[in-house]
C-alpha atoms as a PDB file:
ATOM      1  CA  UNK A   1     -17.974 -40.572  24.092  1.00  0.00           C
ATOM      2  CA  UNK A   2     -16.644 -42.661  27.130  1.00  0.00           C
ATOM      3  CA  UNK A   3     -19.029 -41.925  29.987  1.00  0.00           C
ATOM      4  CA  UNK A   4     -21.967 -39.590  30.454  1.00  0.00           C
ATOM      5  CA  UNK A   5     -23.207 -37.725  33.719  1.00  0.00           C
ATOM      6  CA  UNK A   6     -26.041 -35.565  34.855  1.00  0.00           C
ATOM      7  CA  UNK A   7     -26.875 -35.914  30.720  1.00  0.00           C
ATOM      8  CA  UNK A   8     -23.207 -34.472  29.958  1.00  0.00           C
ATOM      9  CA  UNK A   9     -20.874 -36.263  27.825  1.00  0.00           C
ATOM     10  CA  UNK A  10     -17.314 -37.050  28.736  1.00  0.00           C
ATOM     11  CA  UNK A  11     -15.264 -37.201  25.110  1.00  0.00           C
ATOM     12  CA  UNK A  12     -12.020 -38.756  24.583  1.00  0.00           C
ATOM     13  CA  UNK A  13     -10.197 -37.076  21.269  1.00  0.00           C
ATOM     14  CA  UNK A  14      -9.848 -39.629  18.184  1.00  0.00           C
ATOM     15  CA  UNK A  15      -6.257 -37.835  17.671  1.00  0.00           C
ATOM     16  CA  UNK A  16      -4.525 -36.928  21.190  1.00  0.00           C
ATOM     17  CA  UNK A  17      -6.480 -39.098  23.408  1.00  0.00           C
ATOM     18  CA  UNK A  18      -6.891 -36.581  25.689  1.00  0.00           C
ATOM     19  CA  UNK A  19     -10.904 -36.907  27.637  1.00  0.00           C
ATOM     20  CA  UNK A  20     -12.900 -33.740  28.392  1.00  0.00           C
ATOM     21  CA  UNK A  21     -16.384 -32.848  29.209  1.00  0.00           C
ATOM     22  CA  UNK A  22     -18.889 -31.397  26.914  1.00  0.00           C
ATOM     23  CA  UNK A  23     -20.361 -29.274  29.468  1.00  0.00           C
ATOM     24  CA  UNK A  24     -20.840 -25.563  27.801  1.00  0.00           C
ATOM     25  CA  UNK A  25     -19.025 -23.949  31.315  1.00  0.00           C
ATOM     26  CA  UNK A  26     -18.475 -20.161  32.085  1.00  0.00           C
ATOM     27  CA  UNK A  27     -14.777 -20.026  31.209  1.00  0.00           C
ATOM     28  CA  UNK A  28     -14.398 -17.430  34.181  1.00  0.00           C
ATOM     29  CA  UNK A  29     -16.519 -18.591  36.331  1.00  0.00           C
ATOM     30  CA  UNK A  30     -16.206 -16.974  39.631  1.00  0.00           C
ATOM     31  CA  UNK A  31     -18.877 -18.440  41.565  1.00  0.00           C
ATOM     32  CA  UNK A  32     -17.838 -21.450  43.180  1.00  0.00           C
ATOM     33  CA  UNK A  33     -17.381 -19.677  46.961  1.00  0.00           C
ATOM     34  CA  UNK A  34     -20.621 -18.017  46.804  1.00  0.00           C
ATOM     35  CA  UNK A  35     -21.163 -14.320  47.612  1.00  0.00           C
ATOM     36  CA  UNK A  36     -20.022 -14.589  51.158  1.00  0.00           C
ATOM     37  CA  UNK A  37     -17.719 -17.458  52.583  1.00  0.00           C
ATOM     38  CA  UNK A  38     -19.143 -18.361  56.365  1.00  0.00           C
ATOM     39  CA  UNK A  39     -17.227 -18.772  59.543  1.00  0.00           C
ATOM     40  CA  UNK A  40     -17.579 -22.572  59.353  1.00  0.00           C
ATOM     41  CA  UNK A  41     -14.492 -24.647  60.193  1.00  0.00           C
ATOM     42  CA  UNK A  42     -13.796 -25.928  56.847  1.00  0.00           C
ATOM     43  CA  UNK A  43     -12.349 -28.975  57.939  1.00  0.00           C
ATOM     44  CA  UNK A  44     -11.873 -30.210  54.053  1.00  0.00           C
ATOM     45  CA  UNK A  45      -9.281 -26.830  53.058  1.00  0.00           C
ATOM     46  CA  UNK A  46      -7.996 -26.118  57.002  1.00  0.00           C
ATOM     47  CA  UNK A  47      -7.168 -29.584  58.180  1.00  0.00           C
ATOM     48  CA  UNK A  48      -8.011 -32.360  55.747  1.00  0.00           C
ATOM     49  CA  UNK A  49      -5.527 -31.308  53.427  1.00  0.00           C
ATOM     50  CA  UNK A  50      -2.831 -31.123  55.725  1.00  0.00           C
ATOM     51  CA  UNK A  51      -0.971 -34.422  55.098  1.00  0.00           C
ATOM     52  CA  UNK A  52      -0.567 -33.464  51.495  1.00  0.00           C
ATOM     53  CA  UNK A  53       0.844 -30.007  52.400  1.00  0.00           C
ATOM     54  CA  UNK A  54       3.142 -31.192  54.702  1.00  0.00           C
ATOM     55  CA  UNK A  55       4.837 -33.948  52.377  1.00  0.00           C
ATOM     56  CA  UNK A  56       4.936 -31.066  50.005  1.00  0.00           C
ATOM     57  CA  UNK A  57       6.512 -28.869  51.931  1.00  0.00           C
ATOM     58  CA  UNK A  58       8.913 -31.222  53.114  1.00  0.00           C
ATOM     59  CA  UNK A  59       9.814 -32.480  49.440  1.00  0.00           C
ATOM     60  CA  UNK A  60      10.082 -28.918  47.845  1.00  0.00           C
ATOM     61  CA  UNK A  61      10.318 -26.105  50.125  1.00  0.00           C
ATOM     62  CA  UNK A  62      12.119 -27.498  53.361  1.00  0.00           C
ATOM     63  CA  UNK A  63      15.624 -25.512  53.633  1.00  0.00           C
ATOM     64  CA  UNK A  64      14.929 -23.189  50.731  1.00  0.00           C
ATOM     65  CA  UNK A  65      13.696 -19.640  50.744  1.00  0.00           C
ATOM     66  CA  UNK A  66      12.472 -17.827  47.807  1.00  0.00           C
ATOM     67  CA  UNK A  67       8.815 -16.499  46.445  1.00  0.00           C
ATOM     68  CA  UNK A  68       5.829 -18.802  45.600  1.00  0.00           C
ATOM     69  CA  UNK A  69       2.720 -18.037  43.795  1.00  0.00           C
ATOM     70  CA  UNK A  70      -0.251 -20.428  44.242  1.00  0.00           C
ATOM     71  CA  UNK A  71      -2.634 -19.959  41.655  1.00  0.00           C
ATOM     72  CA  UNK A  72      -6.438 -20.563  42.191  1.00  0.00           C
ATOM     73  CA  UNK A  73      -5.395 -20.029  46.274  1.00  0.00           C
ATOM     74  CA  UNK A  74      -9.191 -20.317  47.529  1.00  0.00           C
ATOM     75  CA  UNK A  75      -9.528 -19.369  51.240  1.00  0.00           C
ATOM     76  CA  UNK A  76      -5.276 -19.332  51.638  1.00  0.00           C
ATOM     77  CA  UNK A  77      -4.902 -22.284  53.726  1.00  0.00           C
ATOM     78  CA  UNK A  78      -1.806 -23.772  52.244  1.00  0.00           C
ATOM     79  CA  UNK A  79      -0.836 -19.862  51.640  1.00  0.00           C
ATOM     80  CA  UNK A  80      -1.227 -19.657  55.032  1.00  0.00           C
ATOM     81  CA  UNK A  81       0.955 -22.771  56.051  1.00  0.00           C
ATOM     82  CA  UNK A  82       3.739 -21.294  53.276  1.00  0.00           C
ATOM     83  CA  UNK A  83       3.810 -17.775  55.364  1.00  0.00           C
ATOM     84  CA  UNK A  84       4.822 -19.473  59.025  1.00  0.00           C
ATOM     85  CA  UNK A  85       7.245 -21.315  57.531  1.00  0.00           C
ATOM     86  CA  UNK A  86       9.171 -17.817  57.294  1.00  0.00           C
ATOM     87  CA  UNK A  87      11.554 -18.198  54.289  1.00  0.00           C
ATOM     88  CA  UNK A  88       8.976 -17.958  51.790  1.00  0.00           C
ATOM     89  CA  UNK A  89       6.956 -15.014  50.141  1.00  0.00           C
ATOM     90  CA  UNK A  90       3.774 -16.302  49.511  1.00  0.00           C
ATOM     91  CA  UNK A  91       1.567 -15.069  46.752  1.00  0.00           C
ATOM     92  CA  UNK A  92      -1.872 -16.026  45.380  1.00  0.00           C
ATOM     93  CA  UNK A  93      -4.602 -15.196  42.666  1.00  0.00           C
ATOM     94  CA  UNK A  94      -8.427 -16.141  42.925  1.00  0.00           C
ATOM     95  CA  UNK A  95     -11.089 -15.519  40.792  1.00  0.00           C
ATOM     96  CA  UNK A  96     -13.484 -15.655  43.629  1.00  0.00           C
ATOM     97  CA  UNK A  97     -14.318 -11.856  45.072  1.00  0.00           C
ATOM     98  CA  UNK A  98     -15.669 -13.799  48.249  1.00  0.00           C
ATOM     99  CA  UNK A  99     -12.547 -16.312  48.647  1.00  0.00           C
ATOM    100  CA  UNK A 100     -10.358 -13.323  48.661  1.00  0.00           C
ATOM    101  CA  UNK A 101     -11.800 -11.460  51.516  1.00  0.00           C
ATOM    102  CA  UNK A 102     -11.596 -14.352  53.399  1.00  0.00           C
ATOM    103  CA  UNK A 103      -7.719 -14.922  52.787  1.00  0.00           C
ATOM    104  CA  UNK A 104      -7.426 -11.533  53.576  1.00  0.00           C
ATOM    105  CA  UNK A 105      -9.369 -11.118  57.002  1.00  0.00           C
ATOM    106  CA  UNK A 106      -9.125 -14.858  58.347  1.00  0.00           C
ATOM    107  CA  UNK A 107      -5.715 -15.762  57.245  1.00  0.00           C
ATOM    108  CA  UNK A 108      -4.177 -12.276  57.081  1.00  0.00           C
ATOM    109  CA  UNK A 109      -2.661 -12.968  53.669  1.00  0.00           C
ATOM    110  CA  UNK A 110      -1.613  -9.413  52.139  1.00  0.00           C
ATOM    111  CA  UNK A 111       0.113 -10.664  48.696  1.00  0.00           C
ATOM    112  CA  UNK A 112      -3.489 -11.718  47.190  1.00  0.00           C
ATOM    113  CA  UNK A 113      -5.252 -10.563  44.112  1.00  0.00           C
ATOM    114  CA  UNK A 114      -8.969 -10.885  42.979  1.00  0.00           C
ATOM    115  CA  UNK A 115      -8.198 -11.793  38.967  1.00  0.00           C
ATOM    116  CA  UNK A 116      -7.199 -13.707  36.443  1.00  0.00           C
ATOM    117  CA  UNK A 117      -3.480 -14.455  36.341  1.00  0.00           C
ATOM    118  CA  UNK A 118      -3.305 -13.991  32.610  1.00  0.00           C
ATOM    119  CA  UNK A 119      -4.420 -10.426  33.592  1.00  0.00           C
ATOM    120  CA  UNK A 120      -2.549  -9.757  36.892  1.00  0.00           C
ATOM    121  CA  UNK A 121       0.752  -7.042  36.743  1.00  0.00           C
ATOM    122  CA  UNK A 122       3.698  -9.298  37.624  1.00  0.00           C
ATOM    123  CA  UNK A 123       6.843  -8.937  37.413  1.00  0.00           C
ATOM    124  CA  UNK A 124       8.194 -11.632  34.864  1.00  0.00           C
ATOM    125  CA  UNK A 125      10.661 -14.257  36.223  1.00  0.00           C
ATOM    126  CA  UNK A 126      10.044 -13.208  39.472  1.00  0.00           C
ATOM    127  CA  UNK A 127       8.662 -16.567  41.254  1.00  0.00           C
ATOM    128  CA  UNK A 128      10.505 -19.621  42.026  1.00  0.00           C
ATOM    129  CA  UNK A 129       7.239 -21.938  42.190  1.00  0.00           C
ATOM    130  CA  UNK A 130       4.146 -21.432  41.360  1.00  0.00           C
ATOM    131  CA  UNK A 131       1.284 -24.296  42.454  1.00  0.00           C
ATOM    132  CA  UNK A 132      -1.861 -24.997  41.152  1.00  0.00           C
ATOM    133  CA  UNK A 133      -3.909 -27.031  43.847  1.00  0.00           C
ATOM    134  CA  UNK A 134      -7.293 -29.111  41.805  1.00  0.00           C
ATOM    135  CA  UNK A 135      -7.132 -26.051  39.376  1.00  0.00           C
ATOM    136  CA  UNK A 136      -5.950 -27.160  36.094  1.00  0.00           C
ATOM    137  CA  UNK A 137      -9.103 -29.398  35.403  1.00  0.00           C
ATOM    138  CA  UNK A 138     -11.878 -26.613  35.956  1.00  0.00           C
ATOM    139  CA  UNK A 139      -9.789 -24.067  33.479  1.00  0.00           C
ATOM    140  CA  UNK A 140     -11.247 -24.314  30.066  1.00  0.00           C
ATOM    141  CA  UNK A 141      -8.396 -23.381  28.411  1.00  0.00           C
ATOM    142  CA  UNK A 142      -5.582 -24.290  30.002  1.00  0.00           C
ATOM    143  CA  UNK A 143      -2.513 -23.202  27.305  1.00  0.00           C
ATOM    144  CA  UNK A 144      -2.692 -19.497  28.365  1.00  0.00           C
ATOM    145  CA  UNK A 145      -2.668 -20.114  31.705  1.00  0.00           C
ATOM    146  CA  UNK A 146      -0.135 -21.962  31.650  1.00  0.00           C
ATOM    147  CA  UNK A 147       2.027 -19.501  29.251  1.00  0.00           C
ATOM    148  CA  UNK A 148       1.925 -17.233  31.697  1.00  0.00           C
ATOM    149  CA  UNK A 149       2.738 -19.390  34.413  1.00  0.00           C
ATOM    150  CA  UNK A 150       6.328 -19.951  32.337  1.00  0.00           C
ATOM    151  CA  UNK A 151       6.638 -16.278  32.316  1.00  0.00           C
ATOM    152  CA  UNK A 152       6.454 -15.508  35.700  1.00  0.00           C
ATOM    153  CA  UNK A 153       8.671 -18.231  37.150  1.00  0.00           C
ATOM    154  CA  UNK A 154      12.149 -18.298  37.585  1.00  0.00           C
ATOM    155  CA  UNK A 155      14.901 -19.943  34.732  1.00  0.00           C
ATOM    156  CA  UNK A 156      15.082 -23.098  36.488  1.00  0.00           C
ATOM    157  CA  UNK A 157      11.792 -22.631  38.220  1.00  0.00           C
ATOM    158  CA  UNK A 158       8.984 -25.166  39.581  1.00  0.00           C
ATOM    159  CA  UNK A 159       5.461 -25.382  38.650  1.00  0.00           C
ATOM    160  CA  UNK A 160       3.371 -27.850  40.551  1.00  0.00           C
ATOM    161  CA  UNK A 161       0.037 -29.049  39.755  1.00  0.00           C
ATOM    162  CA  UNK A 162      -2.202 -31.247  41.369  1.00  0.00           C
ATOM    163  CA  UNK A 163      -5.202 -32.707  39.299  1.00  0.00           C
ATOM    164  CA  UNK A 164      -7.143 -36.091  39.168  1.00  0.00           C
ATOM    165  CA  UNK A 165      -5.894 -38.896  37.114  1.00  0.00           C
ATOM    166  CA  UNK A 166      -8.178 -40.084  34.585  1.00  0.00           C
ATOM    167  CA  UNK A 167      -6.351 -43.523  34.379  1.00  0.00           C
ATOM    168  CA  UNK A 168      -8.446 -44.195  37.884  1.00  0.00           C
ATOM    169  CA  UNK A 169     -11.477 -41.679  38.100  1.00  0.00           C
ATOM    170  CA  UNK A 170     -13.071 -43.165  34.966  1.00  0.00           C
ATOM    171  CA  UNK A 171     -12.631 -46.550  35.580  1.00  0.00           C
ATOM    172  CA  UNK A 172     -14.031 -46.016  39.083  1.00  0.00           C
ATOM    173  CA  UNK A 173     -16.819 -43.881  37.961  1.00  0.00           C
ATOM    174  CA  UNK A 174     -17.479 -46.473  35.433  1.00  0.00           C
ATOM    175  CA  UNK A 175     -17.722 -49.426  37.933  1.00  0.00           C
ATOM    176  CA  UNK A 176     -19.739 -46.868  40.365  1.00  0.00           C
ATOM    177  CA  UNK A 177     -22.423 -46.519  37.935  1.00  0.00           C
ATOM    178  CA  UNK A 178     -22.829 -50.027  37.013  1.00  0.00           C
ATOM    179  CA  UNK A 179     -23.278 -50.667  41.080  1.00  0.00           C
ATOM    180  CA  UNK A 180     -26.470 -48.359  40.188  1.00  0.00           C
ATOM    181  CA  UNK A 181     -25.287 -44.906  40.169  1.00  0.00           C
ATOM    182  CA  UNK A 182     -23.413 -41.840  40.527  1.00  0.00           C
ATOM    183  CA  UNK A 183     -22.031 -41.027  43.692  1.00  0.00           C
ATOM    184  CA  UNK A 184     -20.057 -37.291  44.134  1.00  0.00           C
ATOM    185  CA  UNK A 185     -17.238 -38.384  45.681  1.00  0.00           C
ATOM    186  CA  UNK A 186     -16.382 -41.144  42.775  1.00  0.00           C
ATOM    187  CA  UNK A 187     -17.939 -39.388  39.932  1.00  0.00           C
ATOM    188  CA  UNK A 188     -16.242 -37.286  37.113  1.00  0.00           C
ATOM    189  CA  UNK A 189     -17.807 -33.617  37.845  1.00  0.00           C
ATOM    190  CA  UNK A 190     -18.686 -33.378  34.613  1.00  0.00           C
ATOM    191  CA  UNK A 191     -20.234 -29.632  35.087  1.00  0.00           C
ATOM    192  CA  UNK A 192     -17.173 -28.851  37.218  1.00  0.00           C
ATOM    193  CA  UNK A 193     -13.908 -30.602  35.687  1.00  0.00           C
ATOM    194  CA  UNK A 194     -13.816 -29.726  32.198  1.00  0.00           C
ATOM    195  CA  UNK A 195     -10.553 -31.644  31.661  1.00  0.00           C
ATOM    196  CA  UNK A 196      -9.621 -35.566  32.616  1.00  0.00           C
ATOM    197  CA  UNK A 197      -6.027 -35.774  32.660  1.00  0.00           C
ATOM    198  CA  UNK A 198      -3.942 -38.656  32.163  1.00  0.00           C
ATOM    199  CA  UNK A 199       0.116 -38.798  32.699  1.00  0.00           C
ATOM    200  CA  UNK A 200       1.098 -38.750  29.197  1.00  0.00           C
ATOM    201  CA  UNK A 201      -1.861 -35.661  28.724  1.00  0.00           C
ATOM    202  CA  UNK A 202      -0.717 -33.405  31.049  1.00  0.00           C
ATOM    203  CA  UNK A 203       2.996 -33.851  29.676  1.00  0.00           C
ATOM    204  CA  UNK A 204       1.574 -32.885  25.911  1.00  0.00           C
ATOM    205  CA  UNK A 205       0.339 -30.028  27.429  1.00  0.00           C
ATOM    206  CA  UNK A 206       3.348 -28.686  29.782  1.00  0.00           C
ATOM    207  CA  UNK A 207       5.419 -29.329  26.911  1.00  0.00           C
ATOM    208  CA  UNK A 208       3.500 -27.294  24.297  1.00  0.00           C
ATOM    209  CA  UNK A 209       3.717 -24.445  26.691  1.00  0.00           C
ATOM    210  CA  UNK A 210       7.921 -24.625  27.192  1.00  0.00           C
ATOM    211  CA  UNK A 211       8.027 -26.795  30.507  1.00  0.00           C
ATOM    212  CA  UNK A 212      11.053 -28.848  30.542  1.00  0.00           C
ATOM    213  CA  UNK A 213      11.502 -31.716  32.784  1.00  0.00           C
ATOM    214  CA  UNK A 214       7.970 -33.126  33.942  1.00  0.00           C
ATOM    215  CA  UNK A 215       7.999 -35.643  35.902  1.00  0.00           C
ATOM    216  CA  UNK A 216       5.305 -37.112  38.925  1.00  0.00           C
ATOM    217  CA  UNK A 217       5.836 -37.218  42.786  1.00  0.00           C
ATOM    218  CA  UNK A 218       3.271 -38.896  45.249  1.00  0.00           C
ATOM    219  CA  UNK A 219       2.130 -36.912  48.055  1.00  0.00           C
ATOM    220  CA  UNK A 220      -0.162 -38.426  50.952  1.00  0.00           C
ATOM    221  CA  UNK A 221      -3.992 -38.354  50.610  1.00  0.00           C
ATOM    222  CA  UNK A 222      -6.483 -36.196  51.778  1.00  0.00           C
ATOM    223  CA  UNK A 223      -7.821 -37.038  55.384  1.00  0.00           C
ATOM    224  CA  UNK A 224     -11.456 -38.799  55.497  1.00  0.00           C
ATOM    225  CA  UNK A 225     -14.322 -36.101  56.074  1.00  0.00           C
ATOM    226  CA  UNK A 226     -15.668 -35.725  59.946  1.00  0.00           C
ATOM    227  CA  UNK A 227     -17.998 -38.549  60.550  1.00  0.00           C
ATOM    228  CA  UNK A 228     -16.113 -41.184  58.034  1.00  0.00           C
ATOM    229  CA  UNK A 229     -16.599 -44.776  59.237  1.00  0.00           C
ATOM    230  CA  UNK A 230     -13.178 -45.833  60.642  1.00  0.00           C
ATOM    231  CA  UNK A 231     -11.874 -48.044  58.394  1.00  0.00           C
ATOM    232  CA  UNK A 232     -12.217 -45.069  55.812  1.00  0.00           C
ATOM    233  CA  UNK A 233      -8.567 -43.428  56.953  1.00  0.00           C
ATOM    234  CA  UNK A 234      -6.549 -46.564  57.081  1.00  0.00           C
ATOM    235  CA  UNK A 235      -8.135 -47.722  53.330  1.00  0.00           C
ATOM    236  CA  UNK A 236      -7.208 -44.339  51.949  1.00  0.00           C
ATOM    237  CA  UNK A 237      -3.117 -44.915  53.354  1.00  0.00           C
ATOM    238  CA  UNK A 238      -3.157 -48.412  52.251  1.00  0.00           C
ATOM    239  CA  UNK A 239      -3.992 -47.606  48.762  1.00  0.00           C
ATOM    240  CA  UNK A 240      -1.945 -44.789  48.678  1.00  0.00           C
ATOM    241  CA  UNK A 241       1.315 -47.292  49.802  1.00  0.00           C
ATOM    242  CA  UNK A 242       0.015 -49.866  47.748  1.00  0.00           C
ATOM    243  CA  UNK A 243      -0.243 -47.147  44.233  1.00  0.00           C
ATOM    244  CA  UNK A 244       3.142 -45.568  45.711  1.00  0.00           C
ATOM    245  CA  UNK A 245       4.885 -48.907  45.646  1.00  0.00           C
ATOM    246  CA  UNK A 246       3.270 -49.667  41.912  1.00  0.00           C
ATOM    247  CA  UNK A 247       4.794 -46.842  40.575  1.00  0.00           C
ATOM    248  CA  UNK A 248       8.199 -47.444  42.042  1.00  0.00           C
ATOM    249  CA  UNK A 249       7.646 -50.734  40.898  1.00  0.00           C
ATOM    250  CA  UNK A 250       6.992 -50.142  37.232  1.00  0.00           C
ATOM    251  CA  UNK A 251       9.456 -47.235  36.731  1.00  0.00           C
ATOM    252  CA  UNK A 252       6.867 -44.735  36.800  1.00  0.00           C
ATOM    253  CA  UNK A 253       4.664 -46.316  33.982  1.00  0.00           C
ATOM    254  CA  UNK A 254       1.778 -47.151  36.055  1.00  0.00           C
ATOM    255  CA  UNK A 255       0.347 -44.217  37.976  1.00  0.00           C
ATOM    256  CA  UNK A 256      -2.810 -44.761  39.638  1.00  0.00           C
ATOM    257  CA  UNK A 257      -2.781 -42.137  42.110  1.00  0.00           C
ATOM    258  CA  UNK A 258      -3.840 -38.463  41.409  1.00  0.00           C
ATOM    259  CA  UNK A 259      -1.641 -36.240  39.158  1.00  0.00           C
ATOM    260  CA  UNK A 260       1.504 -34.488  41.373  1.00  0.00           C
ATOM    261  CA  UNK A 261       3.136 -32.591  38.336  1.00  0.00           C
ATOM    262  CA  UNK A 262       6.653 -31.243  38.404  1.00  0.00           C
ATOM    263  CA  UNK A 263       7.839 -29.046  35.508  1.00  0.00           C
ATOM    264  CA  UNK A 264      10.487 -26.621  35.196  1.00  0.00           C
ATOM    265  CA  UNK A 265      10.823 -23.716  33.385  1.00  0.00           C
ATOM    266  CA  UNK A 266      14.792 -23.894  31.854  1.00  0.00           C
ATOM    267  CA  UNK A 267      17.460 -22.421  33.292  1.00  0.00           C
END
């Protein structure tokens, strides 16, 4: 065991190396939106998230056209974003009943289904990215997923994936709870993220499952919450230029930003 939380124990395999929790979680669980997703403003999904988007978009989708899947969409936001860029189909799947209805009647997204991708009717090879946005790390198991995932993309298709990096959240969780305990935003979720990737983790994995080709971008962080001191915005860009420039620095081998995963399905 490396860390515990809320009683839970976060275990690192003796073989692979790979860290997990323990937690005994619903492997469809659906529940995370509630029954009914309010009219709030939702400043985290609608506008926090924006910078990230926006370097993504510019990275990966600017003069292109073609039809991308996000998978675990949520409320549509970034689907949203996708569909006024006008050269792009977007697509999602949710598990959440409530987080449907609101893609559908507050961000008019038609091309969204309630399920399961493993157990959605799509056409095979038919998508040319597919995008997984803090989803990878609440799916229990992750292999099927991702199988399908390879089938529906393109020969030469992208699949992105953005996920924590456990190279930095246990360390800082780690240092948070020796300052006297756990805080949410610098803990390890154990109830919620059943998986604690690392760079050479998440390869294993893509590989096992036919991705070809992984490799790590860095995308700009999440805006501070309303009422953040502010000092909290310019911290969060200095570390991000400071882990950016690390990275560049060390070919790659030192990643202590979150996970931005590129594989490609062969073509």
């Amino acid at each position: 065991m490396v860390f515990r939380e809320d009683g839970i124990g976060i275990l690192r395999c003796r073989d692979c190396r790979h860290v997990f929790s323990s937690h005994a979680a619903d492997p469809h669980f659906d529940g995370f939106w509630g029954e009914q997703v309010g009219d709030d403003d939702h400043f985290y999904w609608r506008t926090a998230r924006n910078p990230m988007y926006d370097d993504f978009t510019r990275m990966f989708l600017a003069g292109r056209s073609g039809r991308l899947l996000d998978m675990g969409c949520g409320l549509g936001f970034f689907l949203a974003r996708i569909a006024r860029l006008g050269t792009w189909e977007p697509y999602g799947c949710e598990i959440s009943p409530a987080a449907v209805r609101y893609a559908r009647e507050k961000n008019g997204l038609s091309n969204i289904v309630c399920s399961r991708l493993q157990d959605v009717e799509l056409p095979q090879s038919a998508f040319d990215v597919i995008t997984m946005w803090d989803v990878l790390d609440h799916v229990l198991s992750p292999d099927p997923l991702l199988q399908r995932c390879h089938a529906l993309l393109r020969p030469g298709g992208m699949c992105f994936i953005r996920t924590p990096n456990v190279g930095i959240q246990l360390p800082r969780a780690r240092f948070n709870k020796l300052l006297g305990g756990i805080q949410p935003a610098v803990g390890l979720h154990a109830r919620e993220h059943l998986h604690h990737y690392s760079t050479s983790a998440i390869r294993r994995l893509l590989q096992r499952n036919g991705f070809t080709g992984v490799s790590f971008a860095h995308l700009r962080p999440v805006r501070a919450e309303h009422g953040a001191s502010r000092f909290q915005q310019p911290a969060k860009h200095a570390w991000f230029e400071a882990v950016r420039a690390l990275a560049v620095l060390t070919g790659g081998h030192v990643n202590l930003d979150n996970l931005f995963v590129l594989a490609r399905k062969q073509g």
